[in-house]
C-alpha atoms as a PDB file:
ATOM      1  CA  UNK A   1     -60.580  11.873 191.221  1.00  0.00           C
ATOM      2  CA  UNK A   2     -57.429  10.496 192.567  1.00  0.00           C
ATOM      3  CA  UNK A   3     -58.716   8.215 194.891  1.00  0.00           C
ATOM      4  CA  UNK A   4     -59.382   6.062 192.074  1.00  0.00           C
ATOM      5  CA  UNK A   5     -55.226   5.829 191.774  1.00  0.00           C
ATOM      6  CA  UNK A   6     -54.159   6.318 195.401  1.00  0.00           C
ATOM      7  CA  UNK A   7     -56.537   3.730 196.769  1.00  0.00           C
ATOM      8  CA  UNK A   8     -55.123   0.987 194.334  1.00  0.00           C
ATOM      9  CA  UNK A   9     -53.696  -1.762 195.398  1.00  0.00           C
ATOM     10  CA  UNK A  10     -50.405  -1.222 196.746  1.00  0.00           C
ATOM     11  CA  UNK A  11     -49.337  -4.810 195.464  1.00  0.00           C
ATOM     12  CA  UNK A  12     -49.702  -3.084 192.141  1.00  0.00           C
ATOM     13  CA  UNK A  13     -46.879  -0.639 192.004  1.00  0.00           C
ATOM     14  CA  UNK A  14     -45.015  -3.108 194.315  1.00  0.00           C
ATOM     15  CA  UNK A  15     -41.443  -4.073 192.606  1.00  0.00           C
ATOM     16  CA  UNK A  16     -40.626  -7.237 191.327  1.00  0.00           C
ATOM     17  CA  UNK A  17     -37.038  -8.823 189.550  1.00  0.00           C
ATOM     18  CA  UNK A  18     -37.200 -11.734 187.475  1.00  0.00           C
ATOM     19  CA  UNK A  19     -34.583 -13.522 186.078  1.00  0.00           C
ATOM     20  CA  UNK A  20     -34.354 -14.165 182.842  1.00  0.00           C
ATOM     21  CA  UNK A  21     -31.712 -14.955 179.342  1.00  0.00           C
ATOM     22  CA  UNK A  22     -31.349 -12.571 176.923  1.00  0.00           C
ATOM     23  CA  UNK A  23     -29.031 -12.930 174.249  1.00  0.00           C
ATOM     24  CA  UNK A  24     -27.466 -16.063 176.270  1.00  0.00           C
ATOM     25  CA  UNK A  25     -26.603 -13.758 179.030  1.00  0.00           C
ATOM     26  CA  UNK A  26     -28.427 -14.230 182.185  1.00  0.00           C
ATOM     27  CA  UNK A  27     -29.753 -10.961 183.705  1.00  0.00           C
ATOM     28  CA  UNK A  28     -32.720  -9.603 185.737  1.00  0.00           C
ATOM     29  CA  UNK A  29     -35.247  -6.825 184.927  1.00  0.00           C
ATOM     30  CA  UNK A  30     -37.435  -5.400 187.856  1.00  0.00           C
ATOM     31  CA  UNK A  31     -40.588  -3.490 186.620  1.00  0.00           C
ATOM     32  CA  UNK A  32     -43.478  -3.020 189.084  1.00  0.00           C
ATOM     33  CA  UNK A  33     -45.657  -6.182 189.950  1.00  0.00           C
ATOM     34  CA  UNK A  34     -48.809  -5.184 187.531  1.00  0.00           C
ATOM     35  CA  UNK A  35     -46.538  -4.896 184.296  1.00  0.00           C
ATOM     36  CA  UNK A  36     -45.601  -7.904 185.078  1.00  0.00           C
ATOM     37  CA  UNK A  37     -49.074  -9.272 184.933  1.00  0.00           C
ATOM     38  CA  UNK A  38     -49.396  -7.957 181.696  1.00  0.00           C
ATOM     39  CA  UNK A  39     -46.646  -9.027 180.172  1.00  0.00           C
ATOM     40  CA  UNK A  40     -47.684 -12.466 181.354  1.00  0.00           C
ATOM     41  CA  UNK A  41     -51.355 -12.319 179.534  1.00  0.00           C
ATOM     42  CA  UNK A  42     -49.267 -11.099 176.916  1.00  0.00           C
ATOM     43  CA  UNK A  43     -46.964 -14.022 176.220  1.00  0.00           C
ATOM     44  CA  UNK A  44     -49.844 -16.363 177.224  1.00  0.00           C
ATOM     45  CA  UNK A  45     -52.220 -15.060 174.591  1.00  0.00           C
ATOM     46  CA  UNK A  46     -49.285 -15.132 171.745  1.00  0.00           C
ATOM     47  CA  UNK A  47     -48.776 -19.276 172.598  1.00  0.00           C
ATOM     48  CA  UNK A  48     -45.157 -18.505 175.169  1.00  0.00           C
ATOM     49  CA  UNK A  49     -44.293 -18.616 177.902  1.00  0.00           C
ATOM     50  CA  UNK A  50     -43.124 -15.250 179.466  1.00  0.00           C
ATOM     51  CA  UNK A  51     -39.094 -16.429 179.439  1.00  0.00           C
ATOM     52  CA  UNK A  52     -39.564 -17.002 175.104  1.00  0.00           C
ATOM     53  CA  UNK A  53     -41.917 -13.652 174.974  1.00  0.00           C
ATOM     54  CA  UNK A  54     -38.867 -11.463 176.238  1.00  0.00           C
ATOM     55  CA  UNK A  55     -36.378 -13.464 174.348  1.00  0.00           C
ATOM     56  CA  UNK A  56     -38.344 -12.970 171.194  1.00  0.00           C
ATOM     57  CA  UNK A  57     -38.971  -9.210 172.238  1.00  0.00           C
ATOM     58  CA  UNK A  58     -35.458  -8.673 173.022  1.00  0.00           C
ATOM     59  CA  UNK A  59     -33.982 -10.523 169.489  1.00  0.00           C
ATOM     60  CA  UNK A  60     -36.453  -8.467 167.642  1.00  0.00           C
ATOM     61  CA  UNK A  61     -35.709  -5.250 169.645  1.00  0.00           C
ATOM     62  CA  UNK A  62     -32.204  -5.837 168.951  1.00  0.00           C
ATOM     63  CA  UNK A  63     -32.680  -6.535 164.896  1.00  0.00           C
ATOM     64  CA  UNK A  64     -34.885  -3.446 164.522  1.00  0.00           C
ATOM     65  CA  UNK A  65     -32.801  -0.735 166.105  1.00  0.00           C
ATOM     66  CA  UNK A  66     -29.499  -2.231 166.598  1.00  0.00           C
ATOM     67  CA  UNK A  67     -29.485  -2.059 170.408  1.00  0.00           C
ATOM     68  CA  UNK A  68     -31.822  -2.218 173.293  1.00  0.00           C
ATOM     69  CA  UNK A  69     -30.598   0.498 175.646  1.00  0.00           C
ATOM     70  CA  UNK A  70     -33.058   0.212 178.447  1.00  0.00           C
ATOM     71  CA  UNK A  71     -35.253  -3.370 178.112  1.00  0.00           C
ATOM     72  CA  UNK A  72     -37.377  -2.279 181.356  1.00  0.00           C
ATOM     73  CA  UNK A  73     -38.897   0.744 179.760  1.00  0.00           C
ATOM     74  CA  UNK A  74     -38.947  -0.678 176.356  1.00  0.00           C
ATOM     75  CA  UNK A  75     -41.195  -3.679 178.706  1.00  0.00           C
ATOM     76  CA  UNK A  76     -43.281  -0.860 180.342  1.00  0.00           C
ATOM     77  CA  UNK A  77     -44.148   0.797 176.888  1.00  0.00           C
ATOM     78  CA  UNK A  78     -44.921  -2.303 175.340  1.00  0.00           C
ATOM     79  CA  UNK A  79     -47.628  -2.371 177.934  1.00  0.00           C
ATOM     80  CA  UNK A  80     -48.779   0.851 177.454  1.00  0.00           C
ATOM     81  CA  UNK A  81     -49.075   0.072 173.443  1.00  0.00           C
ATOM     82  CA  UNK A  82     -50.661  -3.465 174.441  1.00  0.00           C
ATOM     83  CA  UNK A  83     -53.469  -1.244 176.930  1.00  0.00           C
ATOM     84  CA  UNK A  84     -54.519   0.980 174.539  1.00  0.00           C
ATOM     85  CA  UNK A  85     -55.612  -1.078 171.535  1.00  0.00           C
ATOM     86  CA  UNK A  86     -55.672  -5.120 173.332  1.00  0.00           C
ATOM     87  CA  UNK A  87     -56.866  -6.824 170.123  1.00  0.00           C
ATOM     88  CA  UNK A  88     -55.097  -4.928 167.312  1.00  0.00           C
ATOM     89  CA  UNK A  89     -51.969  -5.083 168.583  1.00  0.00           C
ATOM     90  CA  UNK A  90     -52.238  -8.647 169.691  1.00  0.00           C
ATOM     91  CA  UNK A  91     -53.868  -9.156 165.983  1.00  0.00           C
ATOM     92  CA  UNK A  92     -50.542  -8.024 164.296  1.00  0.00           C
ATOM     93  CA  UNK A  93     -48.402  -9.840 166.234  1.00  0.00           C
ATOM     94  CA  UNK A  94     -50.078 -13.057 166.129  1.00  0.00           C
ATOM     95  CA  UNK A  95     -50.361 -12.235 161.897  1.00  0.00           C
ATOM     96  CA  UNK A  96     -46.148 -11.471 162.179  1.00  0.00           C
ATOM     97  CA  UNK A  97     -45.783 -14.604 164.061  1.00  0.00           C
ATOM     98  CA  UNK A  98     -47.753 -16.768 161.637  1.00  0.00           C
ATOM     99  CA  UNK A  99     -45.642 -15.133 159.115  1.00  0.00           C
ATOM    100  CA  UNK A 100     -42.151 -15.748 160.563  1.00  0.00           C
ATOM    101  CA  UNK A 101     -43.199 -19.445 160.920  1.00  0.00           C
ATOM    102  CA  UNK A 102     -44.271 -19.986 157.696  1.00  0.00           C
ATOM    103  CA  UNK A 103     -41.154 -18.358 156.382  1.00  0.00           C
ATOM    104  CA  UNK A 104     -38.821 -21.037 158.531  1.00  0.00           C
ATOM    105  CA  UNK A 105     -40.827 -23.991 157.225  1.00  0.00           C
ATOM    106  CA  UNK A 106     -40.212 -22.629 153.662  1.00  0.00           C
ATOM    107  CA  UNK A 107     -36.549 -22.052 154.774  1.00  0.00           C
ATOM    108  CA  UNK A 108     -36.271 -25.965 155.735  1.00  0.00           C
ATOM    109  CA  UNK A 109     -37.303 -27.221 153.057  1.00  0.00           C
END
């Protein structure tokens, strides 16, 4: 059974920073190589680029609960959420994205 796990990949667990801007600050978060990945497919399939994912994450992390006290774990369960239902969750946040733009276009005009 855990051969399966142990035999993965080491690459996957394997730690990676990136550098990135959150609230015009320029920091780094490290998560292991394979979130990473994910959170790349993620930002890719919602029309960003990874940098604008996290910034959006981040602004709306920040909005919601008034801080973001540890961004790399909120990253890593974002995953986890993402992994266990792909196409709902990606479903509702294309439908709140749609929604957010529609709501600045009205807000130009």
């Amino acid at each position: 059974m855990c051969t399966i796990f142990a035999g993965q990949d080491c690459t996957n667990y394997e730690m990676q920073s990136r550098s990135i801007r959150l609230g015009g600050h320029s920091t780094s978060v490290r998560l292991e190589r394979k979130f990473w990945q994910i959170i790349d497919h993620i930002a890719s399939s919602q029309g960003m680029n990874t940098g604008k994912f996290l910034t959006t994450l981040y602004d709306e992390a920040l909005d919601i609960n008034g801080d973001v006290n540890n961004f790399a774990s909120l990253l890593r369960c974002s995953c986890i959420l993402y992994l266990s239902e792909p196409h709902g969750v990606l479903d509702l946040a294309n439908a709140e994205l749609c929604e957010r733009e529609a709501k600045q276009k009205a807000s130009l005009r």
